[in-house]
Protein backbone atom coordinates (compact mmCIF):
# COMPACT_ATOMS: atom_id res chain seq x y z
CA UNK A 1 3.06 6.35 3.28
CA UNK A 2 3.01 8.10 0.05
CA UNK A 3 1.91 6.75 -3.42
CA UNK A 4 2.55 8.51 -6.57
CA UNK A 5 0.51 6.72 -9.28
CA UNK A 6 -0.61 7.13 -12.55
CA UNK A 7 -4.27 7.06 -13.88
CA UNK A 8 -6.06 8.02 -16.83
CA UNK A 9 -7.29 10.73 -17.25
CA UNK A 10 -10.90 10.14 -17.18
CA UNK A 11 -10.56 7.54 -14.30
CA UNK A 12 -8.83 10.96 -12.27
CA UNK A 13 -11.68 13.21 -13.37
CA UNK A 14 -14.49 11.11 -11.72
CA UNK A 15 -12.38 10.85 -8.53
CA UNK A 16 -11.78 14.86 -8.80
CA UNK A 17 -15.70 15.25 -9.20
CA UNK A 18 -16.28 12.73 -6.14
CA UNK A 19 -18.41 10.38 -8.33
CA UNK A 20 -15.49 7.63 -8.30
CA UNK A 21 -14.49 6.94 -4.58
CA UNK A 22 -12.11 3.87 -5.00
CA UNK A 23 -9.33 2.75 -7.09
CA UNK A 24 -8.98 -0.66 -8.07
CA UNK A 25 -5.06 -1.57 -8.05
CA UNK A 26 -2.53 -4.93 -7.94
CA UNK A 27 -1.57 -4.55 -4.39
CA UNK A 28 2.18 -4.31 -5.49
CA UNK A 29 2.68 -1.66 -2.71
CA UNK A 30 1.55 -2.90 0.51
CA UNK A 31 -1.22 -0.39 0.81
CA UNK A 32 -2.55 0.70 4.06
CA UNK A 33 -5.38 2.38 5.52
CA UNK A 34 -4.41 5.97 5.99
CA UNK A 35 -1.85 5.76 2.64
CA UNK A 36 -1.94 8.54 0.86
CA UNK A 37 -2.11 8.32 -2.91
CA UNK A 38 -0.79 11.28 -5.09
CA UNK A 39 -2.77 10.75 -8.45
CA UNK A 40 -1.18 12.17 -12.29
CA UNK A 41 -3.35 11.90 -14.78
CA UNK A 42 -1.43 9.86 -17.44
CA UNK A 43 -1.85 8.72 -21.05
CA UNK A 44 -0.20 7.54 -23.93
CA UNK A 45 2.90 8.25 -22.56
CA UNK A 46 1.72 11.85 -21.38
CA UNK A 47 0.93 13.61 -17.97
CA UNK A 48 -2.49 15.49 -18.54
CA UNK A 49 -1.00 18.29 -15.95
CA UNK A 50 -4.01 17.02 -13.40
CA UNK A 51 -2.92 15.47 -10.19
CA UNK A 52 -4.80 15.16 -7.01
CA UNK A 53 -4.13 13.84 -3.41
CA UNK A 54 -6.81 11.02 -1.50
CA UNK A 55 -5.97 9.46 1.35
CA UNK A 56 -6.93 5.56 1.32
CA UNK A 57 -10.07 4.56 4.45
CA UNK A 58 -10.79 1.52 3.34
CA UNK A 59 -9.16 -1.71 1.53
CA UNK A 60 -10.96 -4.78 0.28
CA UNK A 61 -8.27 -7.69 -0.50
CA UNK A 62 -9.27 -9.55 -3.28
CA UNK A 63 -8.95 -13.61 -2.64
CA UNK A 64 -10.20 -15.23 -5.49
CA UNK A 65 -13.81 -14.49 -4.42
CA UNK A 66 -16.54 -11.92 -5.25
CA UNK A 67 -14.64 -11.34 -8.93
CA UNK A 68 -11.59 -9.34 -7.54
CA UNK A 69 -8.55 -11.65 -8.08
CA UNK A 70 -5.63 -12.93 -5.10
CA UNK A 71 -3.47 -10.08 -5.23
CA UNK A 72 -5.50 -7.11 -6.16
CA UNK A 73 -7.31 -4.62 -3.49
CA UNK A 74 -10.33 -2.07 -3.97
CA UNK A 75 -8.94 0.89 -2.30
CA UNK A 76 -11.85 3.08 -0.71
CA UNK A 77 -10.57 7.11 -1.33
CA UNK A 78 -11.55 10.42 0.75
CA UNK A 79 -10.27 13.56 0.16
């Protein structure tokens, strides 16, 4: 499945460069291994023009536990 979201501009940088390799969202999208998520950089009501395509190969649920709240996943990104 396909996911277009927005991110900051920064945040989309990092991923761009390879030093950020998750995204931390609410899991209002039933997210799945093998997901693709189409990035725009976005900000104060702007698209920066940057946009960029990872595929999701990992996904840690959050539960409560380990500081990640019910609801929200750590999505593990590769090119």
């Amino acid at each position: 499945m396909l996911h277009e979201l927005k991110i900051k501009p920064e945040y989309l940088e990092a991923i761009i460069s390879g030093e950020k390799t998750f995204e931390i969202r609410k899991n209002d999208r039933d997210y799945r291994v093998k997901d693709t998520l189409h990035l725009f950089g976005f900000e104060d009501d702007f698209y920066s023009g940057e946009t960029y395509l990872a595929t999701v190969s990992y996904i840690f649920h959050g539960t409560g536990e380990y500081g990640l709240a019910k609801g929200y996943v750590i999505l593990g990104l590769t090119r």
